[in-house]
Structures are given as structure tokens and as C-alpha cells.
N, C-alpha and C. Protein backbone atom coordinates (compact mmCIF):
# COMPACT_ATOMS: atom_id res chain seq x y z
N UNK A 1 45.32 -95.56 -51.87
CA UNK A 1 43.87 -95.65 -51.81
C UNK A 1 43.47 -97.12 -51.74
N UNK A 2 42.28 -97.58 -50.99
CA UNK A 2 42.01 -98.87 -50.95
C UNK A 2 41.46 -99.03 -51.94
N UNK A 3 41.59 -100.05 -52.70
CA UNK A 3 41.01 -100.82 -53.62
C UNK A 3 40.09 -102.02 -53.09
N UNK A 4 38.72 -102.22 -53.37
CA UNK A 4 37.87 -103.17 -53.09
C UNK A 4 38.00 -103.98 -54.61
N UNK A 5 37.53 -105.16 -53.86
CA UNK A 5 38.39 -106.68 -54.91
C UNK A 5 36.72 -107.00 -55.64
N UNK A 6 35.71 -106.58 -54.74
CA UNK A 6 34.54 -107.34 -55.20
C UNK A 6 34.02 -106.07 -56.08
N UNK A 7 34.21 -104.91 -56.09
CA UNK A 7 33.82 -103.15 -56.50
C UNK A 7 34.68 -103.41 -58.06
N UNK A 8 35.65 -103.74 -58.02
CA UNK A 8 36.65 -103.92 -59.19
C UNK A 8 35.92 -105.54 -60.22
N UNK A 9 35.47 -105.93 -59.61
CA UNK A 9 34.92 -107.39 -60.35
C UNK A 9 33.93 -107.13 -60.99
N UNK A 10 32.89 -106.19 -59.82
CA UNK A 10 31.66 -105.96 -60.34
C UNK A 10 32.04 -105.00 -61.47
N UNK A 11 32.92 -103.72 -61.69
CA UNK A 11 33.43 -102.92 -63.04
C UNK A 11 33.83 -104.01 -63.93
N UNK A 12 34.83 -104.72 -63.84
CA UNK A 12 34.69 -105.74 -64.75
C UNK A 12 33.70 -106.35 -65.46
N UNK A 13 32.91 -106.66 -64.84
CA UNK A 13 31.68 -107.28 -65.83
C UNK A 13 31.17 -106.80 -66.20
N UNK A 14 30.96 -105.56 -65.67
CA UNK A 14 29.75 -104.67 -66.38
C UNK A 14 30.74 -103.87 -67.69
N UNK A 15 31.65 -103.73 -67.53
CA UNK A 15 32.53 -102.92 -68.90
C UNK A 15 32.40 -104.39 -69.73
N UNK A 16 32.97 -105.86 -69.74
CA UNK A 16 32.35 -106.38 -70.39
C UNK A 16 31.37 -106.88 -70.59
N UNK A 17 30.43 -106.85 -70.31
CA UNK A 17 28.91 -106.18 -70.60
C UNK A 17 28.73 -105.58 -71.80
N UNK A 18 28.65 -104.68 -71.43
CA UNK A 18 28.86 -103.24 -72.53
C UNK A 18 29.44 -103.73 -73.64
N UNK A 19 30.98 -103.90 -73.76
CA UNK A 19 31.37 -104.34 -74.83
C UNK A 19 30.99 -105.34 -76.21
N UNK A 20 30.03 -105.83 -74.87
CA UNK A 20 29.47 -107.19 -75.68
C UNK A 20 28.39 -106.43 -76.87
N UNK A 21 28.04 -105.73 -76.04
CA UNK A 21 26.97 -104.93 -77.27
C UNK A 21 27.39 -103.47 -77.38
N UNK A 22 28.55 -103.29 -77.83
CA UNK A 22 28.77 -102.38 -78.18
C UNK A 22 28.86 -101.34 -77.63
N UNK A 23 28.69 -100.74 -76.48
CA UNK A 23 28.35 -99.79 -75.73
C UNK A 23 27.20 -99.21 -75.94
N UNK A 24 26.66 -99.96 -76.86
CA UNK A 24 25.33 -99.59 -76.78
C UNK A 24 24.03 -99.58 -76.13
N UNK A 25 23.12 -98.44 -75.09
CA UNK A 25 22.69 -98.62 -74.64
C UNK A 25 21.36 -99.62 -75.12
N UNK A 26 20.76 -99.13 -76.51
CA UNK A 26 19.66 -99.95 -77.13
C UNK A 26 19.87 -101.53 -77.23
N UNK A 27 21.04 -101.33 -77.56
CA UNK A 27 21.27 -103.33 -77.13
C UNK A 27 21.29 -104.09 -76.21
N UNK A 28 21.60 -102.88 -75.09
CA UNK A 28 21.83 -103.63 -73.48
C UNK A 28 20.13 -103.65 -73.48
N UNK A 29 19.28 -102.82 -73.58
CA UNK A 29 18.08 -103.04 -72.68
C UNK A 29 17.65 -104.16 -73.94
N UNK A 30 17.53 -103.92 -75.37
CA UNK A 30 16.87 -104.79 -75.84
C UNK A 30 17.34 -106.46 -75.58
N UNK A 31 18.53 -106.41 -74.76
CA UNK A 31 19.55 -108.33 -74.72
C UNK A 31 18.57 -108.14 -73.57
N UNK A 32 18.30 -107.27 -72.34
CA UNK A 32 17.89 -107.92 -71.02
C UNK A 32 16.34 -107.62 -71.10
N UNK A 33 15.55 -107.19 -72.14
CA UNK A 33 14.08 -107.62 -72.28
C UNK A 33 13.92 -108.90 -72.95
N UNK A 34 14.96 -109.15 -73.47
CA UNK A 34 15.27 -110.85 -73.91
C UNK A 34 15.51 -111.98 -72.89
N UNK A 35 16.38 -111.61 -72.15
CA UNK A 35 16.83 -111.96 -70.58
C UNK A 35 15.30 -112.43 -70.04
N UNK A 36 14.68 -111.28 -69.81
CA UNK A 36 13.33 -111.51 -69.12
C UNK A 36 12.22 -112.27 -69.81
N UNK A 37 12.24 -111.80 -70.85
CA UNK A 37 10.91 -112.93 -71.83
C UNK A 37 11.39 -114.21 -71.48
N UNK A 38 12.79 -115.04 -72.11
CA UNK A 38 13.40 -116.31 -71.60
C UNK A 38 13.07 -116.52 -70.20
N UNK A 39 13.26 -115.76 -69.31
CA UNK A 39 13.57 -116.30 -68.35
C UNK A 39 11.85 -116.57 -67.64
N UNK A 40 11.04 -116.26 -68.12
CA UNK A 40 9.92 -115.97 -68.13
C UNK A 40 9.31 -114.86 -66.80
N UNK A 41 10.25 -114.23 -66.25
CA UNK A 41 10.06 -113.20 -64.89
C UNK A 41 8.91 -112.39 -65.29
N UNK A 42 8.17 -112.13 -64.41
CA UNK A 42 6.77 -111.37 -64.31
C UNK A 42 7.51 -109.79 -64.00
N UNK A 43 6.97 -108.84 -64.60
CA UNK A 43 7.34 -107.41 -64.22
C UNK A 43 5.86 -106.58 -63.78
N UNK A 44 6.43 -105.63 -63.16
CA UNK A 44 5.31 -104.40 -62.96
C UNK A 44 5.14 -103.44 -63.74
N UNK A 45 4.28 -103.54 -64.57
CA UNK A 45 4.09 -102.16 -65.53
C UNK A 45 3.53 -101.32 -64.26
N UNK A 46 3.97 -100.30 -64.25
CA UNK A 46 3.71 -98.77 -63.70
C UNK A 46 2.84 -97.81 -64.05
N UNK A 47 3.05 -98.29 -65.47
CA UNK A 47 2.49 -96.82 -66.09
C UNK A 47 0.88 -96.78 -65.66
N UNK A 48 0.25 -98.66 -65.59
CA UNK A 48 -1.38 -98.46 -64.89
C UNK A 48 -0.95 -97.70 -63.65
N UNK A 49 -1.94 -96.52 -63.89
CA UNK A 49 -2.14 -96.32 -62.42
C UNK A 49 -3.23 -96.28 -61.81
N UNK A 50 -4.03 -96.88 -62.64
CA UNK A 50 -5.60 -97.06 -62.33
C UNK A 50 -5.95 -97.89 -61.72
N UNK A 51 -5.00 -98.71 -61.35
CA UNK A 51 -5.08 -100.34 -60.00
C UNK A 51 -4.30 -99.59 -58.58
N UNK A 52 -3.76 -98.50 -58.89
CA UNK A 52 -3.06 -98.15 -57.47
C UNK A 52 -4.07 -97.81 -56.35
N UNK A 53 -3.06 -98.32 -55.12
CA UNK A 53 -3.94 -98.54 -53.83
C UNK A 53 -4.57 -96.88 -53.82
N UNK A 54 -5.60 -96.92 -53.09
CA UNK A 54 -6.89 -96.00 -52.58
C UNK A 54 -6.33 -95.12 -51.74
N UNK A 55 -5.13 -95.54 -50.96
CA UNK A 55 -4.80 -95.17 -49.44
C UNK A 55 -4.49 -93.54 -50.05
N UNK A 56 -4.63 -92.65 -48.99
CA UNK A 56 -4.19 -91.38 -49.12
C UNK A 56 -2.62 -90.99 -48.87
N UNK A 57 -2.36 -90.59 -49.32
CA UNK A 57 -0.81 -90.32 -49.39
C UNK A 57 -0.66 -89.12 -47.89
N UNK A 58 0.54 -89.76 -47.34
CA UNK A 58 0.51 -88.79 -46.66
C UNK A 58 1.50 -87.53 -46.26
N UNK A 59 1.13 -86.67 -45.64
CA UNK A 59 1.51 -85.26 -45.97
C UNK A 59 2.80 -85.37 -46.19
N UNK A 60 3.64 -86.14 -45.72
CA UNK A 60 5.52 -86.15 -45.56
C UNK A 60 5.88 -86.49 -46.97
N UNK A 61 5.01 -86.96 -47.25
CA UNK A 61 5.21 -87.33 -48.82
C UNK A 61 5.13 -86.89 -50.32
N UNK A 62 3.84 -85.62 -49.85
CA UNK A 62 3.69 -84.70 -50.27
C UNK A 62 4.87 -83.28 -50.73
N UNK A 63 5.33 -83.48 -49.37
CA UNK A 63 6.39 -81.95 -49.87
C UNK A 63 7.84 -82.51 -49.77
């Protein structure tokens, strides 16, 4: 089976990742909402949806 070199690097980091906090998911998001406050990155809250565009959705999108 082929093995990809950059697919195997990227598992690497991310298992140590994880490790770093335990496998814990609550630590991973709470280290990278830390990540983001530091880093000072702007996000999109979603949950407004009271600023979403006017446009009508259309039918393909619908079903």
C-alpha cells in the first residue's frame, strides 16, 4: 500500500497534539480559544442571524 510522507506527518502532529492535552477534547478547544484570543484573529459568530444577507435562498438549496 502507498504510504504518503506528508498524510503520515500530518497524523503525527495531530496524535501529538492530543497527547499534549490529554486526549482531551475540552483541552484541545479550550488551548485553541487561547490560540485565538493571543493571536488576536477575528471570528464569525454564526449564531447572529439577524445580520444575514436579505437575498432569497434559492430553490436548489432548499431541497
Amino acid at each position: 500500500m502507498y504510504k504518503d510522507e506528508i498524510i503520515a506527518e500530518v497524523w503525527r502532529n495531530r496524535d501529538s497534539y492530543a497527547e499534549k492535552h490529554h486526549h482531551s477534547l475540552a483541552e484541545i478547544v479550550a488551548d485553541l480559544q487561547a490560540y485565538q484570543k493571543r493571536r488576536g484573529c477575528k471570528l464569525v459568530d454564526r449564531r447572529d442571524r439577524t445580520k444575514a444577507s436579505s437575498r432569497p435562498r434559492s430553490l436548489a438549496a432548499e431541497s
